[in-house]
N, C-alpha and C. Protein backbone atom coordinates (compact mmCIF):
# COMPACT_ATOMS: atom_id res chain seq x y z
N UNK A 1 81.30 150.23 59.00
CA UNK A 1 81.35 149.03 58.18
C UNK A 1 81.62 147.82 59.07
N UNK A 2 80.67 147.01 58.93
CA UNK A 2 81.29 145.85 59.67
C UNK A 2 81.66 144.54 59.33
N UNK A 3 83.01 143.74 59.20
CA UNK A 3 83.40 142.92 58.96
C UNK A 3 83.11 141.78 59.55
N UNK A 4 82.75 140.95 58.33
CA UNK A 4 82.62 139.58 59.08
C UNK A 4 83.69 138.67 59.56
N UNK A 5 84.05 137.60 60.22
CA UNK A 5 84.35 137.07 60.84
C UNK A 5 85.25 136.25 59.48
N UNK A 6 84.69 135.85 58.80
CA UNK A 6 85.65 135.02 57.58
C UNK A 6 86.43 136.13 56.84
N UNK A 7 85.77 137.47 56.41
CA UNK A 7 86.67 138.39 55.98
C UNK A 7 87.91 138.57 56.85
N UNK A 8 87.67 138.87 58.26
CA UNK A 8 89.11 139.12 59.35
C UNK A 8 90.07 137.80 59.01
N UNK A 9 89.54 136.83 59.08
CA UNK A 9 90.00 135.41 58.80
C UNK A 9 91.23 135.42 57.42
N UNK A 10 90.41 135.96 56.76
CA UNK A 10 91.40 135.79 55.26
C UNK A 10 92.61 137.12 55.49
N UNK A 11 91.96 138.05 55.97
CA UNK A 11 92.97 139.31 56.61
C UNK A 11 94.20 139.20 57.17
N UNK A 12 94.05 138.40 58.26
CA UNK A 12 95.00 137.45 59.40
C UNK A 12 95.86 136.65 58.02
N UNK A 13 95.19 136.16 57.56
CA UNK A 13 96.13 135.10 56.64
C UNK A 13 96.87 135.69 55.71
N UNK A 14 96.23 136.59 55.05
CA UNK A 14 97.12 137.45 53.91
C UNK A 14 98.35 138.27 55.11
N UNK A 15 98.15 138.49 56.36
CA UNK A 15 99.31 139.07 57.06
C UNK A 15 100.56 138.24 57.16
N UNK A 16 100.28 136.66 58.01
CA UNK A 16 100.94 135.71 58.02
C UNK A 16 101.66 135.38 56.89
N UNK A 17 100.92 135.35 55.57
CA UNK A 17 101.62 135.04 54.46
C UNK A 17 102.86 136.19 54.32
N UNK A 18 102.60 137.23 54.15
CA UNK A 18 103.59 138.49 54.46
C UNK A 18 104.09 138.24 54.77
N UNK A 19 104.75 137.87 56.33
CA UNK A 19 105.44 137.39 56.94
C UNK A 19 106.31 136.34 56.72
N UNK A 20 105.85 135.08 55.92
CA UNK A 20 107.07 133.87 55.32
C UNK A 20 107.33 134.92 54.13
N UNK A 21 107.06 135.50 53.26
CA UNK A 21 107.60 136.04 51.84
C UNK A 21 108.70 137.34 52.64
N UNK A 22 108.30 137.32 53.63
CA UNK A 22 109.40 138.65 54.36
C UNK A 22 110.78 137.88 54.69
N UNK A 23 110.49 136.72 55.45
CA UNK A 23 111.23 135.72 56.34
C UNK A 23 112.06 135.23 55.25
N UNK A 24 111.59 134.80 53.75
CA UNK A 24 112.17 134.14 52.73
C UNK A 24 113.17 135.09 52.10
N UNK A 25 112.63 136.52 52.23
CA UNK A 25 113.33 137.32 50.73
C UNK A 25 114.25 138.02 51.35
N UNK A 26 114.27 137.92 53.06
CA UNK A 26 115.24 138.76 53.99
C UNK A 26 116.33 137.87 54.26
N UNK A 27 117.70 138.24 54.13
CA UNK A 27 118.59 137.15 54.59
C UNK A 27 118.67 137.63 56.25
N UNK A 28 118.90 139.06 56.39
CA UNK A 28 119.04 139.85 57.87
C UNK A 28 117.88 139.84 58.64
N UNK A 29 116.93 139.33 58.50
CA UNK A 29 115.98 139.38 59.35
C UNK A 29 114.61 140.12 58.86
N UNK A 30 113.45 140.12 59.97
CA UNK A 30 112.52 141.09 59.74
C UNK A 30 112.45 141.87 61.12
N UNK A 31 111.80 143.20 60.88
CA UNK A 31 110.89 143.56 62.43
C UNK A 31 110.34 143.02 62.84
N UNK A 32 109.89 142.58 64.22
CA UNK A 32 108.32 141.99 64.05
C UNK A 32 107.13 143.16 64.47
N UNK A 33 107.50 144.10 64.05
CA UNK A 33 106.59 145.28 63.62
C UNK A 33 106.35 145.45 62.15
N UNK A 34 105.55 145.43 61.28
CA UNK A 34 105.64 145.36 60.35
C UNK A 34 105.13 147.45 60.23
N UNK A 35 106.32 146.98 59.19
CA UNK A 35 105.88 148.41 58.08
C UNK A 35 104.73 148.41 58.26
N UNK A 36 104.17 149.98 58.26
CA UNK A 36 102.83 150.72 58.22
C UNK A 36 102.70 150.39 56.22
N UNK A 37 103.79 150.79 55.42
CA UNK A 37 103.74 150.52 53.97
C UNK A 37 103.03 148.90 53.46
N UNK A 38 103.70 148.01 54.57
CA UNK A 38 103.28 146.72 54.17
C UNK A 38 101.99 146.16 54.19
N UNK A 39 101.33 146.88 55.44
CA UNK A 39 100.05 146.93 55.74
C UNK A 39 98.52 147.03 54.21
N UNK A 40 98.03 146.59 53.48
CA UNK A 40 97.61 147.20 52.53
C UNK A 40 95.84 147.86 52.85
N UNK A 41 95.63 147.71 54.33
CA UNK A 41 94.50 147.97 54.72
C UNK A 41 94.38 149.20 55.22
N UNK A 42 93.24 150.11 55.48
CA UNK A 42 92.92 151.54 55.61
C UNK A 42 92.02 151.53 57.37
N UNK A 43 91.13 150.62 57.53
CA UNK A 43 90.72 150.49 58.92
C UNK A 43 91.29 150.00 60.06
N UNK A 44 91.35 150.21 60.62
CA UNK A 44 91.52 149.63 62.00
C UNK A 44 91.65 148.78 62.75
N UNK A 45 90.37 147.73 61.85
CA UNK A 45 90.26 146.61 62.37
C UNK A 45 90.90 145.89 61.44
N UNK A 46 90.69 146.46 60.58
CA UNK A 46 91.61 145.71 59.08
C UNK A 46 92.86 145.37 59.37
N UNK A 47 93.66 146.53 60.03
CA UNK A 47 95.15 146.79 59.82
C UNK A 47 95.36 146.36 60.99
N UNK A 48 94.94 146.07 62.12
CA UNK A 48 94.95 145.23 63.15
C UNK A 48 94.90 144.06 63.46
N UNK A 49 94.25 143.31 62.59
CA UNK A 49 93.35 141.73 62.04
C UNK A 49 94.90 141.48 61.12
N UNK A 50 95.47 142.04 60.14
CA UNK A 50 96.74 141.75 59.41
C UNK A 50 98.22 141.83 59.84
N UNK A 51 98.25 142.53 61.16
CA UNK A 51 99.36 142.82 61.85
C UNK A 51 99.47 141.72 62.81
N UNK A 52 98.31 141.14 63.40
CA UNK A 52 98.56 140.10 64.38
C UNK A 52 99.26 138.79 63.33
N UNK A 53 98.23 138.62 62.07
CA UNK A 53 98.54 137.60 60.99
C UNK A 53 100.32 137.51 61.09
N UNK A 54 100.81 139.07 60.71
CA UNK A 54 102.15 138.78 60.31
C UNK A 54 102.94 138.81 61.72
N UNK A 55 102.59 139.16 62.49
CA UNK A 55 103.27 138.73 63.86
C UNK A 55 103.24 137.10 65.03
N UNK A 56 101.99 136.94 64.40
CA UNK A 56 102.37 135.05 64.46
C UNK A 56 103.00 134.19 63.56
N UNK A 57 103.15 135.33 62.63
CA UNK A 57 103.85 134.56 61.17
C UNK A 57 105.26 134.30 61.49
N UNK A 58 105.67 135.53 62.08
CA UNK A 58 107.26 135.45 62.21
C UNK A 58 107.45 134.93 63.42
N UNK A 59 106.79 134.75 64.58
CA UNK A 59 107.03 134.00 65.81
C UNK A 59 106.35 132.96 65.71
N UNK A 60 106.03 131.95 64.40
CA UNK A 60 105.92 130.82 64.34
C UNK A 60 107.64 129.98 63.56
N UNK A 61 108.32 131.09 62.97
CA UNK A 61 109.54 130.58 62.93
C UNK A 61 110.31 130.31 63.49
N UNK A 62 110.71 131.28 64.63
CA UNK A 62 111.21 131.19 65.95
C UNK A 62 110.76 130.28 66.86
N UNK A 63 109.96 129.67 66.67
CA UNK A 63 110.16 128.73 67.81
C UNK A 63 108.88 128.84 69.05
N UNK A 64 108.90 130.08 69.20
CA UNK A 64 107.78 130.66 70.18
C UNK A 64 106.04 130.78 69.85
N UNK A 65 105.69 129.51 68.68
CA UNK A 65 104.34 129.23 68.68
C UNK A 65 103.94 128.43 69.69
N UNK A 66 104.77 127.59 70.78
CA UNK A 66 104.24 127.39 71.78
C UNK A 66 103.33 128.32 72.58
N UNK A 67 104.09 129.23 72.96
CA UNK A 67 103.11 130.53 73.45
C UNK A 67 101.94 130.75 73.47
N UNK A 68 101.43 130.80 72.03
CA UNK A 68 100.20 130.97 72.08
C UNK A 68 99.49 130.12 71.59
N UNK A 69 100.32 128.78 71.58
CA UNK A 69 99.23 127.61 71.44
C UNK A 69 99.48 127.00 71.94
N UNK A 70 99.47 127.18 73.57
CA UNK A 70 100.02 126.48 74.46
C UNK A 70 98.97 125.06 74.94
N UNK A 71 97.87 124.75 74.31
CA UNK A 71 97.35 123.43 74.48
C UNK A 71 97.69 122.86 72.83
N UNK A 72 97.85 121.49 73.21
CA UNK A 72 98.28 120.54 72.32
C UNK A 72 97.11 119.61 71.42
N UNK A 73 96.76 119.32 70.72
CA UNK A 73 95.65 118.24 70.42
C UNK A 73 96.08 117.13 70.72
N UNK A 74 97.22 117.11 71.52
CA UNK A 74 97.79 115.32 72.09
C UNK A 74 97.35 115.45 73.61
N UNK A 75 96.86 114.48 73.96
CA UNK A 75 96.58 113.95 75.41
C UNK A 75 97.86 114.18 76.33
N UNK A 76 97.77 114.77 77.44
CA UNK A 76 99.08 114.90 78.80
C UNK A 76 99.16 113.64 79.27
N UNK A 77 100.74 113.71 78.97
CA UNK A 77 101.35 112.65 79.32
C UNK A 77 101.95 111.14 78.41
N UNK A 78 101.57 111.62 77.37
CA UNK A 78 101.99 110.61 76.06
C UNK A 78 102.18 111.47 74.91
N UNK A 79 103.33 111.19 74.97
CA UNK A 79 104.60 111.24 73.78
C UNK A 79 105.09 110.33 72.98
């Protein structure tokens, strides 16, 4: 089966979303492994495409979305 590119897209996003409703309803924290249970996908690419979602989800709270968006849409050198 092969997935298109906007399907992975919405995949990624339904993970991320996971991730703030985890971040919100947890006072102690989350993994940033998510449950195999939380996962609601059966492939591979599926459950792979939704795991990254909820793992930028929760290291966009922390602080560490620099990382991987380490270019800016602002010009170097003006702040």
């Amino acid at each position: 089966m092969d997935i298109s590119a906007f399907d992975l897209s919405r995949i990624y996003g339904q993970g991320w979303k996971a991730a703030k409703r985890a971040l919100t309803d947890s006072a102690e924290g989350v993994n940033s492994e998510p449950e195999s249970d939380l996962n609601p996908y059966a492939t591979a690419q599926e459950r792979d495409r939704w795991s990254k979602g909820f793992e930028d989800g929760l290291r966009s709270r922390t602080g560490a979305r620099a990382i991987s968006n380490h270019q800016s849409w602002r010009p170097q050198g003006r702040r």
